[in-house]
Structures are given as structure tokens and as C-alpha cells.
N, C-alpha and C. Protein backbone atom coordinates (compact mmCIF):
# COMPACT_ATOMS: atom_id res chain seq x y z
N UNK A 1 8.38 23.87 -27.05
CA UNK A 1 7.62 25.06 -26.70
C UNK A 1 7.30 25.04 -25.21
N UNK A 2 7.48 25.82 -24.86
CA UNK A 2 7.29 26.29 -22.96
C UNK A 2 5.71 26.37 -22.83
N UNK A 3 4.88 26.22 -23.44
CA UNK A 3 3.50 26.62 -23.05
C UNK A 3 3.30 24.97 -23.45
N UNK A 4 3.98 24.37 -24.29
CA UNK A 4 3.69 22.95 -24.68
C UNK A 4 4.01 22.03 -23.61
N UNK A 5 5.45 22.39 -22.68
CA UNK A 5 5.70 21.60 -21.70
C UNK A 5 4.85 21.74 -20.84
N UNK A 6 3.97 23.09 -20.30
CA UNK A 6 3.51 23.42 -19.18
C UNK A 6 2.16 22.46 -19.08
N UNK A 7 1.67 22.72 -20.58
CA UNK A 7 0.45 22.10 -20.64
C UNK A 7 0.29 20.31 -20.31
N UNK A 8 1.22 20.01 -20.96
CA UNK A 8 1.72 18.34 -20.77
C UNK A 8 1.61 18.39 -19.19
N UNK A 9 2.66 18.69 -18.49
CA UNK A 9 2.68 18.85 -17.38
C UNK A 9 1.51 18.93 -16.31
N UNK A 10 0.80 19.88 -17.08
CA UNK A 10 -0.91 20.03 -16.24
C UNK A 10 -1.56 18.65 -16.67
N UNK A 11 -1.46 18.45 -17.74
CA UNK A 11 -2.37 17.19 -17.81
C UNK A 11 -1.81 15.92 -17.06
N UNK A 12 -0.42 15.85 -16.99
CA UNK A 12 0.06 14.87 -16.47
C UNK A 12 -0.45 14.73 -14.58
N UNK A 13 -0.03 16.42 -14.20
CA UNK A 13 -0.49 16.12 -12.37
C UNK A 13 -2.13 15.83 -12.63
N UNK A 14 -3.02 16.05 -13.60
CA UNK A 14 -4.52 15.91 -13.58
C UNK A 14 -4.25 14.08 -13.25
N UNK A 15 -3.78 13.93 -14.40
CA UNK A 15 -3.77 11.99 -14.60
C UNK A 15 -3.21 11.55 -13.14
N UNK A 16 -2.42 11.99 -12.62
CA UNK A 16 -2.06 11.57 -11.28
C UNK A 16 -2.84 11.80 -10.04
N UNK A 17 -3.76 12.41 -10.50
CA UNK A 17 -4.53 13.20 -9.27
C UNK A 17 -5.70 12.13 -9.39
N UNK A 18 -6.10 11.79 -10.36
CA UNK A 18 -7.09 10.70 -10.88
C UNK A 18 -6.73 9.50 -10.60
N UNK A 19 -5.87 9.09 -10.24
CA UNK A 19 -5.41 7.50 -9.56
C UNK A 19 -6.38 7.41 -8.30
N UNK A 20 -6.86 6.18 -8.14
CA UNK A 20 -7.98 5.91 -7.16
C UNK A 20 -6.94 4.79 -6.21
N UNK A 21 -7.13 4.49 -5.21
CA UNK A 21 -6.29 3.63 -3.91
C UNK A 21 -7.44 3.10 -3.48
N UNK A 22 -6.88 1.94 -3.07
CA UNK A 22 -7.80 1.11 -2.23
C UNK A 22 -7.07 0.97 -1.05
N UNK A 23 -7.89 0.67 0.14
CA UNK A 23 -7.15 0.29 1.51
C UNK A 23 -8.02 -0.52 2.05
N UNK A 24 -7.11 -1.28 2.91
CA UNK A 24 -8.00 -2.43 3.86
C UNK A 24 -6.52 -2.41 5.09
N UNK A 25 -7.49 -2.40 6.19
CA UNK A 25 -6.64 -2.75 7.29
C UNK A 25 -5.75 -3.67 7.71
N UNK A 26 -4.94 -3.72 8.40
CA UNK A 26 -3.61 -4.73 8.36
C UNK A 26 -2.79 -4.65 9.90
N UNK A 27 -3.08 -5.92 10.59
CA UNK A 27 -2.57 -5.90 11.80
C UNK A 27 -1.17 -6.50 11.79
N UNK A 28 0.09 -5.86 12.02
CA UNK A 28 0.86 -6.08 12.39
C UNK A 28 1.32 -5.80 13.64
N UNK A 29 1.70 -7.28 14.24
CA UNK A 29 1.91 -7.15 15.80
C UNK A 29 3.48 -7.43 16.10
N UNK A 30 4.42 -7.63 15.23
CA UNK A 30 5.98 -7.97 15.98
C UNK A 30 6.68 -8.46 14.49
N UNK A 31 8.03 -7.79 14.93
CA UNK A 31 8.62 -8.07 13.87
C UNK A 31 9.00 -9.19 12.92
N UNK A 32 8.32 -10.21 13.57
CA UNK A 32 8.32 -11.73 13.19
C UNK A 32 6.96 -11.43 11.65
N UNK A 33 6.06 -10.80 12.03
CA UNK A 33 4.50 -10.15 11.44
C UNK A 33 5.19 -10.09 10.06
N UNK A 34 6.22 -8.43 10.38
CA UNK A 34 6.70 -7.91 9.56
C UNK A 34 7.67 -8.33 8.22
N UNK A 35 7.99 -9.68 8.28
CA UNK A 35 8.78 -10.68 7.88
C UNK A 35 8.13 -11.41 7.19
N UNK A 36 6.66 -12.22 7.95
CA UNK A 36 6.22 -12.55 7.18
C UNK A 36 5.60 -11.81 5.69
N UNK A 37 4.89 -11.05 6.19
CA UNK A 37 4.22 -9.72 5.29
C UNK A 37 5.20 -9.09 4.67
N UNK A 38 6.03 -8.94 4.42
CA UNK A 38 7.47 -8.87 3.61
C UNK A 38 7.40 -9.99 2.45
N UNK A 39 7.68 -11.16 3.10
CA UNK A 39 7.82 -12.16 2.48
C UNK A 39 6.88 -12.73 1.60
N UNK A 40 5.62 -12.37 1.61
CA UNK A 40 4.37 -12.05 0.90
C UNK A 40 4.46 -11.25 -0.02
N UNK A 41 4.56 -10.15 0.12
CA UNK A 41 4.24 -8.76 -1.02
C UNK A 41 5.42 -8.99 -1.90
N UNK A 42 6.62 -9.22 -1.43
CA UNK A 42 7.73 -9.28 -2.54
C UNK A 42 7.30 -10.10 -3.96
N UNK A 43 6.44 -11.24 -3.54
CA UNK A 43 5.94 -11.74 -4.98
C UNK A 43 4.68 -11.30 -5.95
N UNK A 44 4.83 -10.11 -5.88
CA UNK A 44 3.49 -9.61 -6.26
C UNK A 44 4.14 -8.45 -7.63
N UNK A 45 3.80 -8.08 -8.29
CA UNK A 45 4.42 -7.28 -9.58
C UNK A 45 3.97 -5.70 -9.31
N UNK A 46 2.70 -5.17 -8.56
CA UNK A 46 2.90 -4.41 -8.39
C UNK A 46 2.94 -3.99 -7.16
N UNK A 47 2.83 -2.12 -6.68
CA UNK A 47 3.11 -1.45 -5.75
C UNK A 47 2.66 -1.48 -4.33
N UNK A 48 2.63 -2.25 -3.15
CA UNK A 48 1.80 -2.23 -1.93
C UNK A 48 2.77 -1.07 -1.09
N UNK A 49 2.21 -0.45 -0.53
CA UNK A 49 2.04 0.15 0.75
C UNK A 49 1.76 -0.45 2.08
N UNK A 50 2.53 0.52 3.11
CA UNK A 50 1.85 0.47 4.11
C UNK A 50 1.34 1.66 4.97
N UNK A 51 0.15 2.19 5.43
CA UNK A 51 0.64 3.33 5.75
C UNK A 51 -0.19 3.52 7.00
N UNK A 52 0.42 4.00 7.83
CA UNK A 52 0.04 4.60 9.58
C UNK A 52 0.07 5.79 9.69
N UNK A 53 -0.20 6.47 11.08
CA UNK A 53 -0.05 7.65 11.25
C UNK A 53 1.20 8.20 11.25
N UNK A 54 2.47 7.23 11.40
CA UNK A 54 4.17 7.74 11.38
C UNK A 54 4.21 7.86 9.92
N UNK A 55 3.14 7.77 9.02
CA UNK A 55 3.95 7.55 7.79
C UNK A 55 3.45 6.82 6.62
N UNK A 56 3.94 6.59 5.58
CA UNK A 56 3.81 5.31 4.63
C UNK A 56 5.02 4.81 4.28
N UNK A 57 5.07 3.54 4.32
CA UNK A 57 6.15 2.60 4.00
C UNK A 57 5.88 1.55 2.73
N UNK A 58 6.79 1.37 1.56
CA UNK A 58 6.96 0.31 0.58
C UNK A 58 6.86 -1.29 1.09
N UNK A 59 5.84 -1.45 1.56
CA UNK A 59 5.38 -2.65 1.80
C UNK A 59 6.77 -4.13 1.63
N UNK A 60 7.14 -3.76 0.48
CA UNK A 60 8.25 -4.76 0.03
C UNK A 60 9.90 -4.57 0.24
N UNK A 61 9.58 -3.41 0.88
CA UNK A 61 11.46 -2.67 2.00
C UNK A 61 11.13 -3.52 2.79
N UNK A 62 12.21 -4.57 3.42
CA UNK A 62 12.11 -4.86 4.63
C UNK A 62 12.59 -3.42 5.99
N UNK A 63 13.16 -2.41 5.21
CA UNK A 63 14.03 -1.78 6.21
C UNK A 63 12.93 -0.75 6.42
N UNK A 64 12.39 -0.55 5.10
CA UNK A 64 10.67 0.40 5.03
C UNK A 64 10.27 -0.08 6.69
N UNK A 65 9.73 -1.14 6.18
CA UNK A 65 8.22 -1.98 7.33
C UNK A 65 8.70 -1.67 8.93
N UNK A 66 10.52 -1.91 9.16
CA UNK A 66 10.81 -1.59 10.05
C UNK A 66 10.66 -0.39 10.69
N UNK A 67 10.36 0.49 9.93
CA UNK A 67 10.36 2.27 10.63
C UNK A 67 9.13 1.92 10.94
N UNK A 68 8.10 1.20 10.78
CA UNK A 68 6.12 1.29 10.99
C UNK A 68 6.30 1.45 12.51
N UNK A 69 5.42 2.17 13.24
CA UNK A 69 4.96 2.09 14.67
C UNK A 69 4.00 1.03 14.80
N UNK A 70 4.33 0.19 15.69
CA UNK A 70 3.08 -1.36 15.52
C UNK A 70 2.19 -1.09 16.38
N UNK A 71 2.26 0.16 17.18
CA UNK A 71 0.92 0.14 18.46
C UNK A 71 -0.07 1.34 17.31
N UNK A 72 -0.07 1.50 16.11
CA UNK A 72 -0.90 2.40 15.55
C UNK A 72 -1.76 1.81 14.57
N UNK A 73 -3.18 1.89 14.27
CA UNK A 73 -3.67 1.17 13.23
C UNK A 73 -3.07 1.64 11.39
N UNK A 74 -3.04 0.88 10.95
CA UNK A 74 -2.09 0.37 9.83
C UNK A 74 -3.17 -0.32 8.49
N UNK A 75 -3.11 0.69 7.43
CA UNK A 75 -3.81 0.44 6.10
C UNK A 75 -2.61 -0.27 5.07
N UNK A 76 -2.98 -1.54 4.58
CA UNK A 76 -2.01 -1.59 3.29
C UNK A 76 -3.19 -1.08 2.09
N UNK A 77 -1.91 -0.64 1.33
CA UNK A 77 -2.91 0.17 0.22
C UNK A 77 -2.20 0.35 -1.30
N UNK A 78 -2.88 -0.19 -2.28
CA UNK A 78 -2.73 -0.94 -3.57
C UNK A 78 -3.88 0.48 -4.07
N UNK A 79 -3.11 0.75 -5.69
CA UNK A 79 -3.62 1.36 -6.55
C UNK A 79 -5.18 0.54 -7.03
N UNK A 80 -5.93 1.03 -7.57
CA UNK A 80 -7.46 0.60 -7.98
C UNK A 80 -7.32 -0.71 -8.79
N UNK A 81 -6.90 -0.19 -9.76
CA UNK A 81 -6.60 -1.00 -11.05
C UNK A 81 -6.06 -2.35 -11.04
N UNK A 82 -5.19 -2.62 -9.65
CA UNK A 82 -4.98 -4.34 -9.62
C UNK A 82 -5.89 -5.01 -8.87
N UNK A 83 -5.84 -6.34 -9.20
CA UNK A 83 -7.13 -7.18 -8.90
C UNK A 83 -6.01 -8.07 -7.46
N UNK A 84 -6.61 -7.58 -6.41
CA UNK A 84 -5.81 -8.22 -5.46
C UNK A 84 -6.40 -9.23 -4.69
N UNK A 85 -7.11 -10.41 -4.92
CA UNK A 85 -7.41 -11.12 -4.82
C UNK A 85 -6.77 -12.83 -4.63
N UNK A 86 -5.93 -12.24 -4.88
CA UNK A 86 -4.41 -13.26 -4.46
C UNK A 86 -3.87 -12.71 -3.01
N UNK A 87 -3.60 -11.70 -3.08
CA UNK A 87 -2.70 -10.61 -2.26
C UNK A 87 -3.60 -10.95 -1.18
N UNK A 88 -4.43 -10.63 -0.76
CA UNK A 88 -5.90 -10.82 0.14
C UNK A 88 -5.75 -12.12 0.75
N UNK A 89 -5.79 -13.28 -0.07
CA UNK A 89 -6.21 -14.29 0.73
C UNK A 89 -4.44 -14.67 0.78
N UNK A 90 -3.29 -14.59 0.59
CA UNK A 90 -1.91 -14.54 1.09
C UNK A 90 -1.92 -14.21 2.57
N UNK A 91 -2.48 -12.76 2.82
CA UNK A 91 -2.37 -12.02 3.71
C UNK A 91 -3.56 -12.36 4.78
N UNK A 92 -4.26 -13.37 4.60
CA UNK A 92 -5.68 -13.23 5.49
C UNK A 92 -5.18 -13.04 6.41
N UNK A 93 -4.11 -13.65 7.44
CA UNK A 93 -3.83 -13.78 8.64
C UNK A 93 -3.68 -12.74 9.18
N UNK A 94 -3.39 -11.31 8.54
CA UNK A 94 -3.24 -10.07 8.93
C UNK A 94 -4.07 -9.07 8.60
N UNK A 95 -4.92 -9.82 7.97
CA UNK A 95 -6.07 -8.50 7.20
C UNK A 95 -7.32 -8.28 8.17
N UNK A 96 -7.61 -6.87 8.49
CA UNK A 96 -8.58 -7.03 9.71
C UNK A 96 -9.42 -7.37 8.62
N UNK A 97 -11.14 -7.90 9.25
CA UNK A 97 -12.45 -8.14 8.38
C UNK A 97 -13.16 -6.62 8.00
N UNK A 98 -13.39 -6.55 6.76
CA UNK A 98 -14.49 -5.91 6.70
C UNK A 98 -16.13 -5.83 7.08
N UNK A 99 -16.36 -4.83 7.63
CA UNK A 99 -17.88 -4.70 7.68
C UNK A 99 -18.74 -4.79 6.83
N UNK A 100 -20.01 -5.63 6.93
CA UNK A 100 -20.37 -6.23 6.00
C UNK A 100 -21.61 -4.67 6.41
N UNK A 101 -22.03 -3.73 5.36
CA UNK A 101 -23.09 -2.88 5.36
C UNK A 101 -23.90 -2.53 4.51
């Protein structure tokens, strides 16, 4: 039924619209950075990001990370729902600090 697909459909962009992101800052300074932080996220099961003002990139493309502009500040950014607490302290070396408020 066509009013059955439409409706599915609406509920489905609602459920997508309802996904929550987390971000924390991420200094990458040279493509050596980018390699490492590559080499990091690939062992992880789910989805990281990266995303700047050129864009967002699949954290785990090496060819992704390469398009990033490195003179721009830079969010990696993970859906709500995973507990990244591994990912975090992997990455300290690149994770700016949060403000403690």
C-alpha cells in the first residue's frame, strides 16, 4: 500500500532525525597524525568521523582523512549510543581537553 510505504518512510526519517552525535575535538597536525589516527579507528566496530569546515570524512578511509584541511579545527564524531571510552584514551594524543564547567 502507497500510504503504507509513505508512512514507514516518515517514521523511518523521524528515527533518523533522533540519532544524537557526540563530538570532541581532534588535532591533527601532518600526515604522519593522519596515519596514526587511521591506524586507531580501524579497530573499533563502529562508525567515527571526522569533520571540519571542508567537510566530513570516514575516520577509517585512509584516502577520506587525506582530503581533511589540517590548518582548520577538526571534531571526531561517534553516534551517542557507543561507549567510547577505549577510543578516547587510544586517541589521547590527539584529543584536545575538555573544559571542565
Amino acid at each position: 500500500d502507497f500510504y503504507a510505504i509513505m508512512l514507514a518512510e516518515k517514521e523511518f526519517i523521524a528515527f533518523e532525525m533522533e540519532v544524537i552525535i557526540m563530538t570532541r575535538g581532534i588535532r591533527v597536525k601532518n600526515t604522519d597524525d593522519i596515519q596514526k589516527i587511521n591506524k586507531i579507528v580501524t579497530k573499533y566496530g563502529f562508525d567515527i568521523w571526522i569533520h571540519g569546515k571542508s567537510g566530513m570524512v570516514d575516520a577509517k578511509s585512509l584516502l577520506g582523512m587525506f582530503l581533511l584541511s589540517l590548518n582548520e579545527p577538526l571534531q571526531i564524531v561517534l553516534e551517542d549510543d557507543v561507549d567510547p571510552t577505549a577510543l578516547f584514551k587510544d586517541l589521547a594524543d590527539y584529543l584536545e581537553i575538555e573544559d571542565e564547567e
